[in-house]
Protein backbone atom coordinates (compact mmCIF):
# COMPACT_ATOMS: atom_id res chain seq x y z
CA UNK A 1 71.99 102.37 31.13
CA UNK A 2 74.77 100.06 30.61
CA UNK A 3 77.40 103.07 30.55
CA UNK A 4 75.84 104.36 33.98
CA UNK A 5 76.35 100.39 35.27
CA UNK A 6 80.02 100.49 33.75
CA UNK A 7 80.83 103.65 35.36
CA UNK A 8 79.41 103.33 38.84
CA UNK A 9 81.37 99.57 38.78
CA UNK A 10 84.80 101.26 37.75
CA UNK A 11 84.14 103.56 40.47
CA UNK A 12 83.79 101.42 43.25
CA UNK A 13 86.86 99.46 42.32
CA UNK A 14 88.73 102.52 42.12
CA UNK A 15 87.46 103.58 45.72
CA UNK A 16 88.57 99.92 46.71
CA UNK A 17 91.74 100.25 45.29
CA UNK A 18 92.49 103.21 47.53
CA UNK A 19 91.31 101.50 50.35
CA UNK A 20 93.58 98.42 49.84
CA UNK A 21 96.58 100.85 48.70
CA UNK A 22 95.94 102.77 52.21
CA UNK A 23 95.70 99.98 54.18
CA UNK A 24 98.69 98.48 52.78
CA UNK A 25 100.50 101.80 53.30
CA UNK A 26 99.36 101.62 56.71
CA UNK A 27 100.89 98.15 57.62
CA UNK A 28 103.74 98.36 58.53
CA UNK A 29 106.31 95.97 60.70
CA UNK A 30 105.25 97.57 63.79
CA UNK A 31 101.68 97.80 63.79
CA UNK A 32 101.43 94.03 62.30
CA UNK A 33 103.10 92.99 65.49
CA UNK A 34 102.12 95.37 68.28
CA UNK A 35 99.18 96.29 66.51
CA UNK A 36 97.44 100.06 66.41
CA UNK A 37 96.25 101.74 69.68
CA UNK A 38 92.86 101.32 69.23
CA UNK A 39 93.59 97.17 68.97
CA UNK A 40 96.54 97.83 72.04
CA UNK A 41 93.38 100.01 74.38
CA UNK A 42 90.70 96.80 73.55
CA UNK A 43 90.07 94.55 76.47
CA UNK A 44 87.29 91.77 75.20
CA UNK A 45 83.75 90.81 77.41
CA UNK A 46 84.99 88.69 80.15
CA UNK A 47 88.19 89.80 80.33
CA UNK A 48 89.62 92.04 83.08
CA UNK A 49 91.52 95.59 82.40
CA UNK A 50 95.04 95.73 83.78
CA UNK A 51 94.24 98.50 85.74
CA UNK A 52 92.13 100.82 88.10
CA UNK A 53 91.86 104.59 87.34
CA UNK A 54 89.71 106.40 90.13
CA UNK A 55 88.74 110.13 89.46
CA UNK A 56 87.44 112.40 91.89
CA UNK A 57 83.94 114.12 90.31
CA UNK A 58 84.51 117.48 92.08
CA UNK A 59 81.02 119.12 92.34
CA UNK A 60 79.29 116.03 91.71
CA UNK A 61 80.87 114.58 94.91
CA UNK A 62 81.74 111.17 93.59
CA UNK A 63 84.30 109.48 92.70
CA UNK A 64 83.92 107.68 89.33
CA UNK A 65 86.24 104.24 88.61
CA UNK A 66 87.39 103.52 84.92
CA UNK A 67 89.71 100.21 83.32
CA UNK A 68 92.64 100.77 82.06
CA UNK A 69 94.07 100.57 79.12
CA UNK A 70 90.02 99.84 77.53
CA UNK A 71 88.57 103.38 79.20
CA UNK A 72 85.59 101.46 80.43
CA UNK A 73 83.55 103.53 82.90
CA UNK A 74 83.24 100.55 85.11
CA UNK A 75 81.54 102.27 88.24
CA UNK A 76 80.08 105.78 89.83
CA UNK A 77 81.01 105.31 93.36
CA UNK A 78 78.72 107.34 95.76
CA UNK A 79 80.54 109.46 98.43
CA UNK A 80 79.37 112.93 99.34
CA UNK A 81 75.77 113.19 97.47
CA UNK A 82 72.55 112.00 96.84
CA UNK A 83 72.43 109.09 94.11
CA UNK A 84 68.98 108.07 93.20
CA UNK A 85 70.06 105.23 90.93
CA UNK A 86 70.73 103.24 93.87
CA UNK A 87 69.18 105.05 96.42
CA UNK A 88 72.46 105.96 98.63
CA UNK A 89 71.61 109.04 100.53
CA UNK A 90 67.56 108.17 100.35
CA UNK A 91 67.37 105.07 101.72
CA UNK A 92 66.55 104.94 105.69
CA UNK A 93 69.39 103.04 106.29
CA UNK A 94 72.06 105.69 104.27
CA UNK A 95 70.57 108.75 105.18
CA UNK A 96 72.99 109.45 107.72
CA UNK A 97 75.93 109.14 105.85
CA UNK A 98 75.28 112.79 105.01
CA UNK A 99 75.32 114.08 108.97
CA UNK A 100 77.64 116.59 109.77
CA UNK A 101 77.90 119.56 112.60
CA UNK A 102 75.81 122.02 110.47
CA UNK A 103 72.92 119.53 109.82
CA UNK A 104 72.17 117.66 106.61
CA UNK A 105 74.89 118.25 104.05
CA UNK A 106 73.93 115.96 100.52
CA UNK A 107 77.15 117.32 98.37
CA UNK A 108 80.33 118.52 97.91
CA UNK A 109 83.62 118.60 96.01
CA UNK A 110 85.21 115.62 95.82
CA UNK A 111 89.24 116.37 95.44
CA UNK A 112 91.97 113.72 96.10
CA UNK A 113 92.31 110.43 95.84
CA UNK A 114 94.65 108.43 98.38
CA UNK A 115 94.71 104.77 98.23
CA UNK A 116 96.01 102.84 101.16
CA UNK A 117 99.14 101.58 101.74
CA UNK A 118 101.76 99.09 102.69
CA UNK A 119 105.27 99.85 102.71
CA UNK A 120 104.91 102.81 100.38
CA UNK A 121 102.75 100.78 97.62
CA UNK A 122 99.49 100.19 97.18
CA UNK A 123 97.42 97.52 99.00
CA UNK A 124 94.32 97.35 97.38
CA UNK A 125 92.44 97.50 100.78
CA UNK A 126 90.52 101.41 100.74
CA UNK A 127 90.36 104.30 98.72
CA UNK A 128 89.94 107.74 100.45
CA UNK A 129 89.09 111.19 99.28
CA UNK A 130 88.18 114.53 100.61
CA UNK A 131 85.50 117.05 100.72
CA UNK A 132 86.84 120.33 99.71
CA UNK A 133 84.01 122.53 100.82
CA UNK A 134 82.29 120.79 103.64
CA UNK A 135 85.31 119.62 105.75
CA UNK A 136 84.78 115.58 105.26
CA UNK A 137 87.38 112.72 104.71
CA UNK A 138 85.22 109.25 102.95
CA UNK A 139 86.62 105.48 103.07
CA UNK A 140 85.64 103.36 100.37
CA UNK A 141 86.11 99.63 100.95
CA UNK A 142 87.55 98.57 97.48
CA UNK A 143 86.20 94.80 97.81
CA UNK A 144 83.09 96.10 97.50
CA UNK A 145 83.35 99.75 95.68
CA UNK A 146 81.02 101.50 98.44
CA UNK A 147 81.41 104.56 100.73
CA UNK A 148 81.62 102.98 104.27
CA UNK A 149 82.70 105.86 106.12
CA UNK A 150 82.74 109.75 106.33
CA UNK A 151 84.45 111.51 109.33
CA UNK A 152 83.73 115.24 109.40
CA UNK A 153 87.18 117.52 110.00
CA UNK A 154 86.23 120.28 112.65
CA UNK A 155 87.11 123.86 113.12
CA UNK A 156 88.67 124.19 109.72
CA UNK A 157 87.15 126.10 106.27
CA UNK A 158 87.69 124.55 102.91
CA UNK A 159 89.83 120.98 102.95
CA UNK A 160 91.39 121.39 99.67
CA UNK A 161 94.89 119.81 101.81
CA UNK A 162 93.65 116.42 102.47
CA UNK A 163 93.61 113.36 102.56
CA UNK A 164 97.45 112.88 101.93
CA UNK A 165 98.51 109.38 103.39
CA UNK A 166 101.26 107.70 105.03
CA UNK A 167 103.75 105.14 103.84
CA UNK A 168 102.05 102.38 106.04
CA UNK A 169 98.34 104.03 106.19
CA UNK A 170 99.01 105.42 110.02
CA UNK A 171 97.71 108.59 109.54
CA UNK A 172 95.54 110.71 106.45
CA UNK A 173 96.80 114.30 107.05
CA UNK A 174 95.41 117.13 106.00
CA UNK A 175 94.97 121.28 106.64
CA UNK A 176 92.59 123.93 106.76
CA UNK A 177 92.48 125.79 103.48
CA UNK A 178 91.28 128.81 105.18
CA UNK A 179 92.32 129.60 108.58
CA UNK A 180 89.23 130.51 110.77
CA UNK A 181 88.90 131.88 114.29
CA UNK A 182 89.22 129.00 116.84
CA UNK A 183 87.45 128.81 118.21
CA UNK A 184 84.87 129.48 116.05
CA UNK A 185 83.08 133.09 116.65
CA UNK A 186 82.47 136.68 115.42
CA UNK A 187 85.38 138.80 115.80
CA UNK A 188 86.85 141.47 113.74
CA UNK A 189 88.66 141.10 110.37
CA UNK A 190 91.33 143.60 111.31
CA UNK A 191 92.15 141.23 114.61
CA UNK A 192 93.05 137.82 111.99
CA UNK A 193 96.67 137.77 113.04
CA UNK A 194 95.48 137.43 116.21
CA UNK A 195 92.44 135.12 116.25
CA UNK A 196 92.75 133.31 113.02
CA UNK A 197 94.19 129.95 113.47
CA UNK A 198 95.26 127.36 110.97
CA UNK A 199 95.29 123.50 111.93
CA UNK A 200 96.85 120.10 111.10
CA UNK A 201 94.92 117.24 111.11
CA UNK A 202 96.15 113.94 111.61
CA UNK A 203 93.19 111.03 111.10
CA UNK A 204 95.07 107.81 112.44
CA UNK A 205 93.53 105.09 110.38
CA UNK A 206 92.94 101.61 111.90
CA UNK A 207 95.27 98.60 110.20
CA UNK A 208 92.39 95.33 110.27
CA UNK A 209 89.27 97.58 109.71
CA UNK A 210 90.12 100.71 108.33
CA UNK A 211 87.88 102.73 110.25
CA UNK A 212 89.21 106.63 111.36
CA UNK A 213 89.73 108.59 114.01
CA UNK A 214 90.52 112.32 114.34
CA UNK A 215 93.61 111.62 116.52
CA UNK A 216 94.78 114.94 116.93
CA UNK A 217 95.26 118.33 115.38
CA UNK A 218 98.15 120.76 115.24
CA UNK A 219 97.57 124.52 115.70
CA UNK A 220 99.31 126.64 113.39
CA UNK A 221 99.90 130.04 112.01
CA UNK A 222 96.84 131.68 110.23
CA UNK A 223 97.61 130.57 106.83
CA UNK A 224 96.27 128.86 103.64
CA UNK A 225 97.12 125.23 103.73
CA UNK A 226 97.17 123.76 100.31
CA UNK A 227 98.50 120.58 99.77
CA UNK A 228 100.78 117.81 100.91
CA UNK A 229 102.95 114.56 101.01
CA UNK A 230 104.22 112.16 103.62
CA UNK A 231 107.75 110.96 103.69
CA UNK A 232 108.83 107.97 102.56
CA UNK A 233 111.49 105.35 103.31
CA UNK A 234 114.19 107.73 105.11
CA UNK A 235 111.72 110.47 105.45
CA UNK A 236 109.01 108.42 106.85
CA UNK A 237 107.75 110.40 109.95
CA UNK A 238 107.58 113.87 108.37
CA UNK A 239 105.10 115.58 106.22
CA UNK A 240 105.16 118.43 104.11
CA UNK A 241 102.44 120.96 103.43
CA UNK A 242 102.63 123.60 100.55
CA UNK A 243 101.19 126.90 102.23
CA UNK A 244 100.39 130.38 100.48
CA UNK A 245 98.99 133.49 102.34
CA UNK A 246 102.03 133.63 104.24
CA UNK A 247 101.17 137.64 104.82
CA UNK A 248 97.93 136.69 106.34
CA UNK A 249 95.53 139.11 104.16
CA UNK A 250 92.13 139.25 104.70
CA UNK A 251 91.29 141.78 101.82
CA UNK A 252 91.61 142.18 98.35
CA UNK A 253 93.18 138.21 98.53
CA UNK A 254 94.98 137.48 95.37
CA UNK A 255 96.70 140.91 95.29
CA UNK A 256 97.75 140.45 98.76
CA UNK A 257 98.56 137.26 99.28
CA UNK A 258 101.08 137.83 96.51
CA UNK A 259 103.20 140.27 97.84
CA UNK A 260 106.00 138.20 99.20
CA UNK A 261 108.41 136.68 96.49
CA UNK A 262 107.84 133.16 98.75
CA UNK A 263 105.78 131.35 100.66
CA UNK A 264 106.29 128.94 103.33
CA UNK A 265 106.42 124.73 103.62
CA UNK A 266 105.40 123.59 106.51
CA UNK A 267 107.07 120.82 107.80
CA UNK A 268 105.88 118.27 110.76
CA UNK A 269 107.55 115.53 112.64
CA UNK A 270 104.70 113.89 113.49
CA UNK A 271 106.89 110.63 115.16
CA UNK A 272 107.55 113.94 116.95
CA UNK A 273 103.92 114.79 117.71
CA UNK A 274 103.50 111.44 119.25
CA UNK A 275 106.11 111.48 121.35
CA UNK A 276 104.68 114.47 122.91
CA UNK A 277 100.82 113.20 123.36
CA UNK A 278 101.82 110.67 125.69
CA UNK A 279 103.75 113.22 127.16
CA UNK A 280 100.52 115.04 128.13
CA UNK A 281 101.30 118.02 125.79
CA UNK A 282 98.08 117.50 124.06
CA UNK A 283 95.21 119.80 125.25
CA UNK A 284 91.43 118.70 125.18
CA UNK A 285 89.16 121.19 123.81
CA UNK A 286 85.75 121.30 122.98
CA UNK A 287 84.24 121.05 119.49
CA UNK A 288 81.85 119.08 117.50
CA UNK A 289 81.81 116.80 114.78
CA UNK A 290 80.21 113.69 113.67
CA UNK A 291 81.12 110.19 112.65
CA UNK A 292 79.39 108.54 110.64
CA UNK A 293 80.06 104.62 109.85
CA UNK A 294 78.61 102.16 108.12
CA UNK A 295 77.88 98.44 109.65
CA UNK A 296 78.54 96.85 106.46
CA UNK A 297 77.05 93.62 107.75
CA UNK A 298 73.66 95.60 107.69
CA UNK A 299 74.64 97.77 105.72
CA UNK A 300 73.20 100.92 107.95
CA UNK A 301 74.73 104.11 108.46
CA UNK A 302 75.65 104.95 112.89
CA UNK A 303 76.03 108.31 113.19
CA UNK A 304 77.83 109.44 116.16
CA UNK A 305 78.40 113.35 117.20
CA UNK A 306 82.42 113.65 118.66
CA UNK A 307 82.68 116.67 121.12
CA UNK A 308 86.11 116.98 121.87
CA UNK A 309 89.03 117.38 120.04
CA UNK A 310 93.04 117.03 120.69
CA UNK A 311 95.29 120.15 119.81
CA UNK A 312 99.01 120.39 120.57
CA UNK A 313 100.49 123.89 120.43
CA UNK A 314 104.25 123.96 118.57
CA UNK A 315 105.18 126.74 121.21
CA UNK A 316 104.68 123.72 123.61
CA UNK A 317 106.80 121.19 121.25
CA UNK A 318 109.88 121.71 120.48
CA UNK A 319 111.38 120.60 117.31
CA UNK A 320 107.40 119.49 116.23
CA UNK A 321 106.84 122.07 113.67
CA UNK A 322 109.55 123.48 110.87
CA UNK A 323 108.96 126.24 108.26
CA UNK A 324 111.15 126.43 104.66
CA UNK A 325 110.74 129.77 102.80
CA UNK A 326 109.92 128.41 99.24
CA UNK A 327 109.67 131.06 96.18
């Protein structure tokens, strides 16, 4: 008994030993000062993380918010679908939120995140992201971390290019990811040169409130818009949007819409654009799409069908619209 009670205790210091001999090894000038990572990433109760992080969900349609440096999931933010937990999307008054030209639409995939801006920084004020499949931009006020806004995008398929913002939140611009027939009805596939249409959207966003507007859209050649940036600083005014599908296929896609050894970038002078809407260049045409707001002193959801739309035409205005071949 006593040899089993010697050897167990001569074992457990051993173990110790390593432990202490380890840890020792382990402290070194560095880590007694800065400390280790885990220590570095640990932001106590009470105490506030340095930093946002906001991540798009994709399919689940929300956009999620986490602390930084202490990973803390800190909220699930509600944008494009149902969330019982709260009862966004259920509720009488937040039902409409989901109202859009095809009916009822309760998902989607949430892409990009664009904060807004002042100056070319951050300002704290909203938050804005896209729906990829269901053509949708959402504002979320960030004082109170809730969806107050979704303005549907018509006459476009897929918005995969959106919401990219300007330097001083003027405009959120975006493109169609697939061009479509504008407008919209059956025609052949062998005629898409022809009737397939790409477009431009510039949402002009409102400086006290925030709220959006479809201001106006650019028609363009039928390609793929993909993604894109605003200038900055001496380049404020312009925006740039990656394109692909430059030889317009309509079968047998990513064979096809490889052929080329580039693509093009699409550039816009939308100072430009401006200049030429109150010029009269701008033609009214008729669409649908709906607006749907929140009243966030009620908190309920007005839903308001738009029917007409804005286009300008580049054939129309000069020195509007530029394309860069780009491999």
């Amino acid at each position: 008994m006593k040899t089993n009670t010697i050897f167990l205790t001569l074992f457990f210091l051993l173990v110790l030993g390593a432990v202490f001999l380890t840890d020792c090894s382990q402290r070194t000038t560095q880590t007694i000062v800065e400390g280790d990572a885990a220590q570095q990433a640990y932001v106590p109760p009470g105490e506030y993380d340095e930093f946002y992080a906001f991540m798009s969900g994709g399919f689940s349609g929300q956009v999620t918010a986490y602390g930084l440096p202490s990973g803390r999931l800190l909220k699930e933010i509600p944008v494009f679908s149902k969330y019982p937990e709260n009862g966004y999307g259920y509720s009488e008054e937040t039902k409409a939120m989901f109202n859009t030209s095809y009916g009822e639409v309760p998902w989607d995939d949430s892409h990009h995140i664009e904060l807004s801006q002042t100056d070319g920084e951050f300002d704290g004020r909203w938050l804005f992201v896209n729906g990829n499949n269901n053509p949708r931009i959402a504002r979320v006020d960030l004082t109170t971390f809730e969806t107050v806004e979704i303005l549907e995008i018509p006459d476009v398929a897929g918005l995969h290019c959106a919401p990219f913002i300007t330097e001083n939140s003027e405009y959120l611009v975006s493109g169609t990811r697939f061009s479509v027939p504008i407008p919209q009805e059956d025609v052949g596939i062998d005629t898409y040169q022809e009737n397939f249409k790409g477009l431009i959207n510039y949402v002009s966003v409102d400086p006290e409130e925030g709220h959006m507007e479809l201001a106006f859209q650019i028609e363009m050649p039928g390609y793929n818009y993909d993604l894109a940036r605003n200038g900055k600083g001496k380049s404020h005014g312009w925006s740039f949007l990656t394109t692909y599908n430059s030889e317009q296929a309509h079968t047998l896609l990513e064979v096809n819409a490889s052929q080329k050894d580039k693509d093009l970038l699409a550039i816009v002078n939308w100072k430009k654009a401006e200049e030429y809407l109150e010029q009269g260049k701008g033609q009214t045409r008729e669409t649908s799409f709906y607006h749907n707001l929140m009243d966030e002193s009620t908190s309920i959801v007005n839903s308001t069908e738009v029917t007409e739309t804005t286009i300008l035409n580049p054939q129309d205005c000069p020195g509007m619209v530029y394309f860069i071949p780009v491999p």
